[in-house]
N, C-alpha and C. Protein backbone atom coordinates (compact mmCIF):
# COMPACT_ATOMS: atom_id res chain seq x y z
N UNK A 1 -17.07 -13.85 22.20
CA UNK A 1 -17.10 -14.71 21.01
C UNK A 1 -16.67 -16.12 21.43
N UNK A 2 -17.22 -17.16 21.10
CA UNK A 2 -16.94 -18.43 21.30
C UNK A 2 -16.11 -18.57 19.93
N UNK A 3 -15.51 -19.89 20.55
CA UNK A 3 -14.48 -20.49 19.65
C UNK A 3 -15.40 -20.77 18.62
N UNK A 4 -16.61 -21.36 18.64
CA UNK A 4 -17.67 -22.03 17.38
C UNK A 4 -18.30 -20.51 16.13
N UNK A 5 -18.16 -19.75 16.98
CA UNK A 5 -18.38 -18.51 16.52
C UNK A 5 -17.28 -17.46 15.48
N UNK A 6 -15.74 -18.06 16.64
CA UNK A 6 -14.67 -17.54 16.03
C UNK A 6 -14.60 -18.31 14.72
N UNK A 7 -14.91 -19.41 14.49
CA UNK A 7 -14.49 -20.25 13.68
C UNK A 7 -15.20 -19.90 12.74
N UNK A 8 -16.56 -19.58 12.91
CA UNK A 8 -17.40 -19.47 11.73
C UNK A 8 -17.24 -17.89 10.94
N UNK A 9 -16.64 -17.33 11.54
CA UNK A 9 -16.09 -15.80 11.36
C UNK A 9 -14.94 -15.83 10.29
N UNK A 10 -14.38 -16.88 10.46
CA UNK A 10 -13.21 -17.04 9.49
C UNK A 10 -13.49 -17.94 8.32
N UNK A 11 -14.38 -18.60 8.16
CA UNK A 11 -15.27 -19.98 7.52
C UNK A 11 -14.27 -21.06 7.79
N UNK A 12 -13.33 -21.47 8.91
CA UNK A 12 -13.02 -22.58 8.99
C UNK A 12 -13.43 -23.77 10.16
N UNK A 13 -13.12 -24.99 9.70
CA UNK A 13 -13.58 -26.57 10.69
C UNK A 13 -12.62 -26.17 11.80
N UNK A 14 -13.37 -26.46 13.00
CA UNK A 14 -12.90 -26.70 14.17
C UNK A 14 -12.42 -27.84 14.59
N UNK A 15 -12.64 -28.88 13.07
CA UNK A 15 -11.92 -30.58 13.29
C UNK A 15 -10.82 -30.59 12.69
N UNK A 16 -10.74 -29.29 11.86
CA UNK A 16 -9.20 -29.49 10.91
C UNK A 16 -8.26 -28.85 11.84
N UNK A 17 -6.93 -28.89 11.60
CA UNK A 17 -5.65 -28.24 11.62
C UNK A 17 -6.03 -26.58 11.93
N UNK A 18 -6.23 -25.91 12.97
CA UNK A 18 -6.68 -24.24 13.17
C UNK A 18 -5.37 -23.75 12.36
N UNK A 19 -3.75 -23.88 12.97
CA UNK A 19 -3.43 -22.43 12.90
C UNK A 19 -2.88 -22.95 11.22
N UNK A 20 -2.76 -23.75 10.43
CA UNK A 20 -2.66 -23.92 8.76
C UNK A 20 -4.02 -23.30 8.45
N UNK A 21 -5.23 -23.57 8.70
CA UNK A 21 -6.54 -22.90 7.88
C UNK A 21 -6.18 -21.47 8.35
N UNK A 22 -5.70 -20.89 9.60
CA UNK A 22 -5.33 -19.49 9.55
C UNK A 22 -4.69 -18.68 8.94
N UNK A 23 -3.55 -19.50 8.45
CA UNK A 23 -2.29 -19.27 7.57
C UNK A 23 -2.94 -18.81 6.67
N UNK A 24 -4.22 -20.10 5.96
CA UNK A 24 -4.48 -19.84 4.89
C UNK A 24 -5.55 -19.02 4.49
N UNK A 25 -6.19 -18.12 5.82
CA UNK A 25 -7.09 -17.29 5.58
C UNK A 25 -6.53 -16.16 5.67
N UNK A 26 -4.80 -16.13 6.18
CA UNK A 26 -3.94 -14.61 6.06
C UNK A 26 -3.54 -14.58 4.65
N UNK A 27 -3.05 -15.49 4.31
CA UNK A 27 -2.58 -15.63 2.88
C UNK A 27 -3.77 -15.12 1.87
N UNK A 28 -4.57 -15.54 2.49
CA UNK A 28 -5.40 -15.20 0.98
C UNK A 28 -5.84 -13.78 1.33
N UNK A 29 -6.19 -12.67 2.38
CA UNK A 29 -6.01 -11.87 2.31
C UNK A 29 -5.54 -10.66 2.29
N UNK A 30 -3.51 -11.71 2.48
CA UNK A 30 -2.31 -10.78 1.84
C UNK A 30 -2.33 -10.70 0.64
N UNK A 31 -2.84 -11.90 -0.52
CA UNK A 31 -2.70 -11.38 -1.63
C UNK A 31 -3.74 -10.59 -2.09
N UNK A 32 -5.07 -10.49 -1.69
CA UNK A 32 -6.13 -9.14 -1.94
C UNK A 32 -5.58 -8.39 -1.59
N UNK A 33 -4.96 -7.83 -0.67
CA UNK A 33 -4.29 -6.26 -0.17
C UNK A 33 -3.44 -6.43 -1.12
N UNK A 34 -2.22 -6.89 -1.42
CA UNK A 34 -1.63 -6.81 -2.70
C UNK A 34 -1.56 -6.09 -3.71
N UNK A 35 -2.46 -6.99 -4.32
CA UNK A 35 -3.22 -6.74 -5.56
C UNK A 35 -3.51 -5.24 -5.75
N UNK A 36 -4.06 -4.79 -3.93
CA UNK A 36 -4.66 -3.50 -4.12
C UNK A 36 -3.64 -2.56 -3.11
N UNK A 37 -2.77 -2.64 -3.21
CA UNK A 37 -1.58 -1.98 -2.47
C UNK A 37 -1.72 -0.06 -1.99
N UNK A 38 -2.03 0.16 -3.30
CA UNK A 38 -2.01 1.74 -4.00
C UNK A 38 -3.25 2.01 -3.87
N UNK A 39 -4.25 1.31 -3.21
CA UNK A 39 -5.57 1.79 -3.18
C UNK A 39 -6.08 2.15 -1.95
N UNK A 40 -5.69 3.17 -1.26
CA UNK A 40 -5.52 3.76 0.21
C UNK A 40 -6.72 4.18 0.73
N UNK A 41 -7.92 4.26 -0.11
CA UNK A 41 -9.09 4.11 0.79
C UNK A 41 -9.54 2.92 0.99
N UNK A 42 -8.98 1.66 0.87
CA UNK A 42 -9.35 0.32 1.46
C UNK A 42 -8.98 0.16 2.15
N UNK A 43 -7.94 0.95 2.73
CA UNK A 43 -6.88 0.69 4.12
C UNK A 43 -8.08 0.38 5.08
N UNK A 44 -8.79 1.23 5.29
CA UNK A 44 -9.37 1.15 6.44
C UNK A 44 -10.50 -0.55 6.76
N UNK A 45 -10.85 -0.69 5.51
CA UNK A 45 -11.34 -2.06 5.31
C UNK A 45 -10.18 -3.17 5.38
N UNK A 46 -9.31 -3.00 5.17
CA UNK A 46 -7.93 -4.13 5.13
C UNK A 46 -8.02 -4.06 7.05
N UNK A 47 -7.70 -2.81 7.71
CA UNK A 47 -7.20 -2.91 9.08
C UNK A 47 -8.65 -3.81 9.87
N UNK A 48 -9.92 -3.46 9.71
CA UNK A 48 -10.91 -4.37 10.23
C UNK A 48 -10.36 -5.82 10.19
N UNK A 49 -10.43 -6.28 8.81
CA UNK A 49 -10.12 -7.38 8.59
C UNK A 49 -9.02 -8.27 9.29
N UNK A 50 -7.91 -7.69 9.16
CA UNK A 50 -7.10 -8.16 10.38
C UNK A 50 -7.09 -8.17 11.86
N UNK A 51 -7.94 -7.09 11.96
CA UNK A 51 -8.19 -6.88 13.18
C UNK A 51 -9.35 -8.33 13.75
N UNK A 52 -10.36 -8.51 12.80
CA UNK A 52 -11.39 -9.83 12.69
C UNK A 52 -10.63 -10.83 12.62
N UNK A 53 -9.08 -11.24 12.11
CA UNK A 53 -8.99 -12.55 12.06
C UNK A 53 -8.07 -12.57 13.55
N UNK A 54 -7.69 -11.76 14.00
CA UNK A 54 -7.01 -11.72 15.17
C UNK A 54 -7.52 -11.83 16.45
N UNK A 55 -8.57 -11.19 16.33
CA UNK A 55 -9.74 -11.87 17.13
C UNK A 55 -10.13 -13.23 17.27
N UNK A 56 -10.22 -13.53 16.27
CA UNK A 56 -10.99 -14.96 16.25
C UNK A 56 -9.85 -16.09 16.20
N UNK A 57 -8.41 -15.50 16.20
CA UNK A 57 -7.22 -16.43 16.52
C UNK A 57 -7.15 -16.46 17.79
N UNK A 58 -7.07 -15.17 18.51
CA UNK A 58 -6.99 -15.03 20.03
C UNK A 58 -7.74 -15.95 21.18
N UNK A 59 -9.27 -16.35 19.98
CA UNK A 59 -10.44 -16.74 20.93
C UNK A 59 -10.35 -18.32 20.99
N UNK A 60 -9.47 -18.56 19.86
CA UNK A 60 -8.90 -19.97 19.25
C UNK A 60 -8.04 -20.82 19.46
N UNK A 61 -7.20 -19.74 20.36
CA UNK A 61 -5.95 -19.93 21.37
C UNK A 61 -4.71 -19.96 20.46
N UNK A 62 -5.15 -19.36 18.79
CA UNK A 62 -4.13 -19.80 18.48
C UNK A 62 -2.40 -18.80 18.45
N UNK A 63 -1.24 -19.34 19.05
CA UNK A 63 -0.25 -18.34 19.00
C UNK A 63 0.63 -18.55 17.74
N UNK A 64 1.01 -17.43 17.60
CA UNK A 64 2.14 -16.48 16.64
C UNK A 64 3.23 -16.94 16.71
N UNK A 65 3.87 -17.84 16.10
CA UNK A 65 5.48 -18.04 16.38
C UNK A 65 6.54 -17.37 15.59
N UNK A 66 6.76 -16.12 15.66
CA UNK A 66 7.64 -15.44 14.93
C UNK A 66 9.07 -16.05 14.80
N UNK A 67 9.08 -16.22 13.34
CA UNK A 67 10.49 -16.65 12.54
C UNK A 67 11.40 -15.68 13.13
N UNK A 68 12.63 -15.66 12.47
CA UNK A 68 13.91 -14.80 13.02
C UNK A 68 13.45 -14.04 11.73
N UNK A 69 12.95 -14.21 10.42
CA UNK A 69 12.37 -13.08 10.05
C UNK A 69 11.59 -11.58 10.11
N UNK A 70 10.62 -13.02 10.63
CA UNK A 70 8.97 -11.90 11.34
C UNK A 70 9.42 -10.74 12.25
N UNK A 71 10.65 -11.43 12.98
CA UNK A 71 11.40 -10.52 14.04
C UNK A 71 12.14 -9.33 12.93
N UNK A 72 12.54 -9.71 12.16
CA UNK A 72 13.09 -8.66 11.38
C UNK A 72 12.25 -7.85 10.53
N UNK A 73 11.26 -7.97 10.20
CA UNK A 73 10.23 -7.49 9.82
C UNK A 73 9.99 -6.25 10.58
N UNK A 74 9.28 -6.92 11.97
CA UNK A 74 9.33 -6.10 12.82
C UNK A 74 10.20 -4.63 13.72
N UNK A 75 11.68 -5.55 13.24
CA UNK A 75 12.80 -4.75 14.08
C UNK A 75 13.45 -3.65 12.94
N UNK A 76 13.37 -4.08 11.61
CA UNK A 76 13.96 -2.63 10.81
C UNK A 76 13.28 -1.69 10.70
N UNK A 77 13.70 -1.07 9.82
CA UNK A 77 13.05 0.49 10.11
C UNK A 77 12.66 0.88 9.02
N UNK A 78 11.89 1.65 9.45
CA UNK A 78 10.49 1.61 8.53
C UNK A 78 11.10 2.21 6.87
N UNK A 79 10.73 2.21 5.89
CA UNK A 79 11.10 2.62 4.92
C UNK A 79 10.88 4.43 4.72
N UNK A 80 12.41 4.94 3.97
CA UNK A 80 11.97 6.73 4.64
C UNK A 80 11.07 7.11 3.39
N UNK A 81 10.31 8.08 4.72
CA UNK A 81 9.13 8.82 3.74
C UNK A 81 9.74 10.07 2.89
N UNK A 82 8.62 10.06 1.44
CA UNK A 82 8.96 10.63 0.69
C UNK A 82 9.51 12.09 0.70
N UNK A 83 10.38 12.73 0.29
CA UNK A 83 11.07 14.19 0.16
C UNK A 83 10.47 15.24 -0.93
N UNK A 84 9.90 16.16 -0.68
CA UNK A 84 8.72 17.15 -1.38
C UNK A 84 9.66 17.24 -2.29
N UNK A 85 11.16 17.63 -2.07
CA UNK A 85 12.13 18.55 -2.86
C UNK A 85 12.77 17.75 -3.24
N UNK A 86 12.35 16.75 -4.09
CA UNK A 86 13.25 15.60 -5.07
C UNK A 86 12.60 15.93 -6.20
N UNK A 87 13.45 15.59 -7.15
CA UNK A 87 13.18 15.54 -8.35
C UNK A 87 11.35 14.30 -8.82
N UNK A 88 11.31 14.74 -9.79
CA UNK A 88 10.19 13.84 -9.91
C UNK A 88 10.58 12.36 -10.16
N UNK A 89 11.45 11.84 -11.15
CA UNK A 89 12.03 10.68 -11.00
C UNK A 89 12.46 10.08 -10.36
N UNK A 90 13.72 10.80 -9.49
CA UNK A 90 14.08 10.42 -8.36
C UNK A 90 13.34 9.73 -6.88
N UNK A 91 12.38 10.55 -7.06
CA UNK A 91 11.30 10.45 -6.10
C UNK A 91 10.67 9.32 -6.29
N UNK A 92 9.81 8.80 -7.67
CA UNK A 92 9.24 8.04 -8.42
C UNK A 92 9.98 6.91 -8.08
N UNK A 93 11.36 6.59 -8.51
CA UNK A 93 12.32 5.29 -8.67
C UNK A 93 12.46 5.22 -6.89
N UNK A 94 12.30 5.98 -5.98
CA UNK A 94 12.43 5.80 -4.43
C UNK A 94 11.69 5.21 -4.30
N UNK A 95 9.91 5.50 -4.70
CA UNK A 95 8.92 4.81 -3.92
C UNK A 95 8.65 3.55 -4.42
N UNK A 96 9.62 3.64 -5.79
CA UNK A 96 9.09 2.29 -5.98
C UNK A 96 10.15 0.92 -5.71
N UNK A 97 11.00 1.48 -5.14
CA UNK A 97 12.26 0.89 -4.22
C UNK A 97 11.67 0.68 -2.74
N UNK A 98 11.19 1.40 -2.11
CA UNK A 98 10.18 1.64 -1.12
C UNK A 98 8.80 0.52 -1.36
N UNK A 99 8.08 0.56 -2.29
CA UNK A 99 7.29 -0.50 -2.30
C UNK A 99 7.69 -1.82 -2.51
N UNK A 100 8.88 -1.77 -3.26
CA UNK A 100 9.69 -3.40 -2.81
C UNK A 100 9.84 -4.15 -2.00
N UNK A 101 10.20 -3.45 -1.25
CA UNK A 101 10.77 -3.67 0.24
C UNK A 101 9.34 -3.81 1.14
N UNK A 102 8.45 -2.61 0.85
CA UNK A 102 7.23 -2.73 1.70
C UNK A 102 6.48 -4.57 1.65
N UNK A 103 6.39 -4.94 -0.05
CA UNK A 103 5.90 -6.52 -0.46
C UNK A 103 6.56 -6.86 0.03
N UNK A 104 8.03 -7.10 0.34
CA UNK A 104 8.44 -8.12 0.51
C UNK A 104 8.48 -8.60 2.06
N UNK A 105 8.47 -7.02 3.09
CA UNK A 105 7.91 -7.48 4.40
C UNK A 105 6.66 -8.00 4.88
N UNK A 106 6.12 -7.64 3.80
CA UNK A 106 4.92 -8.25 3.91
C UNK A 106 4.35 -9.35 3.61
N UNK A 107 5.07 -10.11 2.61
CA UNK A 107 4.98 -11.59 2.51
C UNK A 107 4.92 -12.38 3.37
N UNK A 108 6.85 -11.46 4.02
CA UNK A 108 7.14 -12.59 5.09
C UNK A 108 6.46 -12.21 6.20
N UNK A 109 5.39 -11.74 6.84
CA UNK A 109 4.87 -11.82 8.38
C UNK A 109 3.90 -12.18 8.01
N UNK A 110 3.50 -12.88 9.24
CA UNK A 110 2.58 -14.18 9.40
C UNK A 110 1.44 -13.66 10.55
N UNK A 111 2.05 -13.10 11.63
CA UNK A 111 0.79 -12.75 12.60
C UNK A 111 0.11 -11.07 12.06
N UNK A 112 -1.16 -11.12 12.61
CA UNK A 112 -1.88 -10.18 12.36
C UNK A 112 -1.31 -8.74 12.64
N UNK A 113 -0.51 -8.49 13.97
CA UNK A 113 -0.22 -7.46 14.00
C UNK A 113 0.78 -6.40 13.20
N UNK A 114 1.67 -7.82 13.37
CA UNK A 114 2.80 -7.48 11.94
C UNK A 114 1.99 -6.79 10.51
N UNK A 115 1.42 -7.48 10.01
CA UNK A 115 0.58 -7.09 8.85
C UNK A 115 0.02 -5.26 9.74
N UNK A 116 -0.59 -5.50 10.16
CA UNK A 116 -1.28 -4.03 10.77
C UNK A 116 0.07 -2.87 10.99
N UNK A 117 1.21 -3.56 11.51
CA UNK A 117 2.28 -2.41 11.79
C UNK A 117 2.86 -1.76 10.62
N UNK A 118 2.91 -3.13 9.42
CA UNK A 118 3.46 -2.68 8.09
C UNK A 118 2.63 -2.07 7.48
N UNK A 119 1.41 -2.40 7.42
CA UNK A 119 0.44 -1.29 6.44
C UNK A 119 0.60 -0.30 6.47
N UNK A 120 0.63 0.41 8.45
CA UNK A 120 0.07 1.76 9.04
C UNK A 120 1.57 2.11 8.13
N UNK A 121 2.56 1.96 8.52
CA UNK A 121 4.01 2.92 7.94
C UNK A 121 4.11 2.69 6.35
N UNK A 122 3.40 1.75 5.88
CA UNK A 122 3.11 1.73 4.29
C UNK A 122 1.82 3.07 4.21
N UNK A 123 1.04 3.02 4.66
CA UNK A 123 0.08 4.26 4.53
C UNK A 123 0.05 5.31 4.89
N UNK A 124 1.32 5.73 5.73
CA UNK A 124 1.90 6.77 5.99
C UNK A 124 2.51 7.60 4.73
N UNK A 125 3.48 6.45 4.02
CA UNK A 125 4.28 7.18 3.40
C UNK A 125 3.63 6.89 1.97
N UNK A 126 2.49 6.15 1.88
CA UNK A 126 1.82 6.37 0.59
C UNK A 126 1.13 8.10 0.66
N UNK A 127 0.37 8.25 1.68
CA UNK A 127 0.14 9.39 1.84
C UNK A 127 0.95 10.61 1.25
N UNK A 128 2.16 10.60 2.00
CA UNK A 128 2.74 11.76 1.74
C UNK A 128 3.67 11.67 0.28
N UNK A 129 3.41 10.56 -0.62
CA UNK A 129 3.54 10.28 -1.94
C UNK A 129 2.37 11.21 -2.96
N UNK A 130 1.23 10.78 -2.51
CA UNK A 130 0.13 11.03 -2.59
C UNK A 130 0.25 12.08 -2.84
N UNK A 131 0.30 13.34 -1.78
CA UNK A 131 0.46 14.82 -1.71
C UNK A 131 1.55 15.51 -2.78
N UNK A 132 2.61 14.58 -2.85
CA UNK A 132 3.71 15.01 -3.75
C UNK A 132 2.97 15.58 -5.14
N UNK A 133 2.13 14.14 -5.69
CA UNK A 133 1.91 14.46 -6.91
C UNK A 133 0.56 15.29 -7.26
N UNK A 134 -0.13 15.32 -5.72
CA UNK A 134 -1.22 15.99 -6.11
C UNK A 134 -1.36 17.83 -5.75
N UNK A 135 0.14 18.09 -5.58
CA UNK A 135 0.40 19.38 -5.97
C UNK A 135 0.19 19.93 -7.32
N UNK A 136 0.68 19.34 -7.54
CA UNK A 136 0.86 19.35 -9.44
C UNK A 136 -0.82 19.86 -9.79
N UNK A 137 -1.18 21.22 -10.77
CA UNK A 137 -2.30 21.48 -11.03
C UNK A 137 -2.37 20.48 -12.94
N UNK A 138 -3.12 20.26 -13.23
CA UNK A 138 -3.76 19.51 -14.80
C UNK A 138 -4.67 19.45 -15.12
N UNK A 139 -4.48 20.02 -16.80
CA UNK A 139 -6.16 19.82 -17.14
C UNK A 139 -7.32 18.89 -16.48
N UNK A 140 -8.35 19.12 -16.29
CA UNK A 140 -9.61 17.90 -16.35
C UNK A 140 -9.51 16.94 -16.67
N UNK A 141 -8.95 16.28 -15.98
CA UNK A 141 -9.19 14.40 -16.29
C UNK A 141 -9.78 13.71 -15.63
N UNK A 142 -10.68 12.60 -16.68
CA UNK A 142 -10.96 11.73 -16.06
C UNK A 142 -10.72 10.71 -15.56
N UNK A 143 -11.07 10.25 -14.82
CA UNK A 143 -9.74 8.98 -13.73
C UNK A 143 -10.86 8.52 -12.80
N UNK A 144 -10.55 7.14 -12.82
CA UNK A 144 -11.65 6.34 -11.82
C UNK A 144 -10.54 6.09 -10.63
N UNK A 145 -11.34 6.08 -9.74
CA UNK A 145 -10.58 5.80 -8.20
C UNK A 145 -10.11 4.80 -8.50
N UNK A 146 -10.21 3.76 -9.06
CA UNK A 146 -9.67 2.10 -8.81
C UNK A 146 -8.84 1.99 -9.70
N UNK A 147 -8.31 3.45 -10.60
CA UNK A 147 -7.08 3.12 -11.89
C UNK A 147 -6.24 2.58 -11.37
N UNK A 148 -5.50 2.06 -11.94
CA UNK A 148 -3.94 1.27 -11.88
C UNK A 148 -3.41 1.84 -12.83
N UNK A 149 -2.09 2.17 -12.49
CA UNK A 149 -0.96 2.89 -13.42
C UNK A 149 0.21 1.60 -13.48
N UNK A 150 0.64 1.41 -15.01
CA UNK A 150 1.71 0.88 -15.00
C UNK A 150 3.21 1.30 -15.07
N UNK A 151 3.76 1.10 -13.60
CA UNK A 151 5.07 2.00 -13.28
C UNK A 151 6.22 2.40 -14.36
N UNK A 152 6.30 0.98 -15.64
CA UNK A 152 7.14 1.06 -16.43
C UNK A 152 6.67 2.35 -17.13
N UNK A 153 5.64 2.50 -17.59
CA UNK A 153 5.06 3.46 -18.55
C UNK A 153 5.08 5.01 -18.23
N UNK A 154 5.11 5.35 -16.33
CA UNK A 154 5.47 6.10 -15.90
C UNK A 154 6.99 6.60 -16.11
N UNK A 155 7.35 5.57 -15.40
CA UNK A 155 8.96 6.07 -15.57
C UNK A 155 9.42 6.58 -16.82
N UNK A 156 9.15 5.76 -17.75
CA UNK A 156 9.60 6.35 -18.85
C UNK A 156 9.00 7.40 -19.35
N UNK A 157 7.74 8.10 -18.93
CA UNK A 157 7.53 9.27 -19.28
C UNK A 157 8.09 10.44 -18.53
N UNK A 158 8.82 10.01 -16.89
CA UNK A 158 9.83 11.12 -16.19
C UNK A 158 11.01 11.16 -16.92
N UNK A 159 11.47 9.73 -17.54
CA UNK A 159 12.77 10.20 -18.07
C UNK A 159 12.85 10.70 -19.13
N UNK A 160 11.46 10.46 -20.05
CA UNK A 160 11.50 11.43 -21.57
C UNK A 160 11.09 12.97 -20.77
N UNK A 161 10.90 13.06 -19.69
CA UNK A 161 10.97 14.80 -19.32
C UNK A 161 11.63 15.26 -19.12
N UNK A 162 12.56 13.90 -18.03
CA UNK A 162 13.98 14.74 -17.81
C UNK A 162 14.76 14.99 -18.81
N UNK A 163 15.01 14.41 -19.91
CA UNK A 163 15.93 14.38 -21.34
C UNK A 163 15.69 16.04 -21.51
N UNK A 164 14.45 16.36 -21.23
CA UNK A 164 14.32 17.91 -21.74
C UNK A 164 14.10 19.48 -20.66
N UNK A 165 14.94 18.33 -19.72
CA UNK A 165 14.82 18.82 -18.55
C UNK A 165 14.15 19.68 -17.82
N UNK A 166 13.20 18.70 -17.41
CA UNK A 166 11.73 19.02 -16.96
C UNK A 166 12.35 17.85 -15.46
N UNK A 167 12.40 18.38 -14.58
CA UNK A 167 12.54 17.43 -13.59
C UNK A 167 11.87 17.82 -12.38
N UNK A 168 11.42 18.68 -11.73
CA UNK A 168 10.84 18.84 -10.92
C UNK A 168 9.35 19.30 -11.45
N UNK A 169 8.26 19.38 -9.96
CA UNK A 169 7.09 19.24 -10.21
C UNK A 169 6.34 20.81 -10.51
N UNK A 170 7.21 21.90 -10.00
CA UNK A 170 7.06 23.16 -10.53
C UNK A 170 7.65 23.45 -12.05
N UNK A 171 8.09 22.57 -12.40
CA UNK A 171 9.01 22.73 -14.38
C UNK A 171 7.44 22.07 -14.93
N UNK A 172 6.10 21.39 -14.59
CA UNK A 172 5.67 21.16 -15.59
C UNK A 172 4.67 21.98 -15.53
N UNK A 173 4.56 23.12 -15.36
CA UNK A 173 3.92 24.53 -15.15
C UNK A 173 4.52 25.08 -16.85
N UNK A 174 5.62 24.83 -17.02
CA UNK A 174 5.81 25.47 -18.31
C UNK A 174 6.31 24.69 -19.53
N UNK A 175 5.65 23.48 -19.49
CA UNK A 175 5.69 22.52 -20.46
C UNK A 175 4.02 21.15 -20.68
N UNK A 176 4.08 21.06 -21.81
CA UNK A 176 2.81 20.18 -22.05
C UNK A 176 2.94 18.64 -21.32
N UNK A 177 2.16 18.56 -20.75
CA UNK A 177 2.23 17.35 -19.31
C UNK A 177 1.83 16.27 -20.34
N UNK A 178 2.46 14.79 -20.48
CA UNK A 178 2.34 13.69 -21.44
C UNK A 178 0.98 13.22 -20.78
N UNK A 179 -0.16 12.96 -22.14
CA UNK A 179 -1.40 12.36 -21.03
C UNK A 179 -1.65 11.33 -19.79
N UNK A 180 -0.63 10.67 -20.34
CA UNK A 180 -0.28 9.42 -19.38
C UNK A 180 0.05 9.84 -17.67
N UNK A 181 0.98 10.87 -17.54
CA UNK A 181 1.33 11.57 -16.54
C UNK A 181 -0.26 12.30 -16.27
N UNK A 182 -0.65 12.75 -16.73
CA UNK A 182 -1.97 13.80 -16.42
C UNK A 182 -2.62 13.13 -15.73
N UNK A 183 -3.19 11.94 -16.71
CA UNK A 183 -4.15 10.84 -15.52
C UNK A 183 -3.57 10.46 -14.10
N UNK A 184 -1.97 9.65 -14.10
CA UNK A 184 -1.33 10.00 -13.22
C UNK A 184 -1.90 10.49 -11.73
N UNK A 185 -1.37 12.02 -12.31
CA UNK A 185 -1.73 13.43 -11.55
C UNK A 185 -2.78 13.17 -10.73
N UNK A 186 -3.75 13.27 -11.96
CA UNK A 186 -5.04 13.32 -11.77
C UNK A 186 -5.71 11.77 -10.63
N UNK A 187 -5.47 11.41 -11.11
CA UNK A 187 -5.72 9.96 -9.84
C UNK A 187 -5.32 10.37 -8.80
N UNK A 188 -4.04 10.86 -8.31
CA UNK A 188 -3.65 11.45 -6.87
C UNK A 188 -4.02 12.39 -6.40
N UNK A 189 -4.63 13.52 -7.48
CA UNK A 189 -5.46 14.93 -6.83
C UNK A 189 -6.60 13.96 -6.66
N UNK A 190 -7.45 13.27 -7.06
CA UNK A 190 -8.52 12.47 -6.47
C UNK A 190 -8.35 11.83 -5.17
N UNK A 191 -7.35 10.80 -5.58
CA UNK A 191 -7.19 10.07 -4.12
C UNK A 191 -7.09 11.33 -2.35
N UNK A 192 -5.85 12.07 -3.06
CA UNK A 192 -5.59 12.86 -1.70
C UNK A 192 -6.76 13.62 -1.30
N UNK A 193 -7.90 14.19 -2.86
CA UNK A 193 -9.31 15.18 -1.79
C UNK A 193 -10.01 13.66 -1.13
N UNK A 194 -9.98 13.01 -1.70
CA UNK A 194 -10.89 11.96 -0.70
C UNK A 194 -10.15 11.64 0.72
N UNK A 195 -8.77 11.67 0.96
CA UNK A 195 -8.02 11.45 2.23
C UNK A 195 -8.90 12.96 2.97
N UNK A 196 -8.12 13.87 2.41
CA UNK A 196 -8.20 15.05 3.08
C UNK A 196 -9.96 15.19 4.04
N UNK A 197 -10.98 14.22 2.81
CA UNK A 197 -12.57 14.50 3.70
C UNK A 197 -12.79 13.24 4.63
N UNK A 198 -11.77 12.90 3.90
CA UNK A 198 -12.10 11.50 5.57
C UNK A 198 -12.18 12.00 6.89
């Protein structure tokens, strides 16, 4: 790949400022991954992508100057993956303590690989999130792959379960599952058969 080539790969001028138009072609596709965080069959389209702009930085000469952040980014440890044998709330209020932390390392790194190291251990433990809830058997629902669930609306339907103490994922075997939770469910028994045929 030539530099004229790399450049046109990324759509930026080879007369402007390279590693700011880079910045600003990571930036803009940290906030698309974002946006789509929870949507784990794009992973594999997100990792190309970085993998394409890293390329075409490499060919560009341009280098990575890791902050004392980026370094920390890099150097903590990874966020722990989810526990089968937690309660459902508990579990719930983890990952989403867990995805805090996941955005916010992810803001701060700047080079491509960083982004690629945080995803893979973000898609690790989305995975085995994934599996948690798609134990759980529920009526027929319908659910589009690209739903978005709003976490507040969740939670508060684990804690109106727990009130009646319904807390684990074998207790809603003998109680009426709130629809909200069903779809839920149901989105993650989707997501995980589509992992599982990948």
């Amino acid at each position: 790949m030539s530099p004229v080539e790399a450049a046109a790969l990324l759509n930026i001028d080879l007369q402007e400022d390279l590693e700011d138009q880079i910045e600003h072609v990571i930036f803009e596709l940290k906030q698309k991954i974002y946006r789509q965080l929870d949507q784990l069959l794009l992973y594999p389209k997100w990792f190309k992508e970085i993998e394409k702009i890293d390329r075409a930085a490499k060919v560009l000469a341009v280098k990575w100057s890791p902050s004392k952040q980026n370094e920390t980014t890099l150097l903590s440890p990874k966020p722990e993956a989810s526990d089968h044998h937690l309660p459902m709330l508990v579990l719930f209020n983890q990952h989403q303590l867990q995805r805090k932390e996941m955005a916010l390392r992810f803001h701060q790194a700047q080079a491509p690989i960083q982004l690629e190291m945080l995803l893979k251990a973000w898609l690790e433990i989305q995975k085995q999130y994934v599996q948690y809830w798609s134990r759980i058997e529920v009526p027929s629902t319908e659910v589009q792959l690209t739903a978005q669930f709003d976490p507040q609306v969740i939670f508060l339907t684990l804690q109106e379960l727990k009130e009646k103490d319904v807390l684990f994922v074998q207790d809603l075997s003998s109680t009426a599952i709130p629809e909200k939770l069903q779809a839920f469910i149901a989105w993650h028994h989707k997501i995980w058969s589509k992992l599982q045929a990948a």
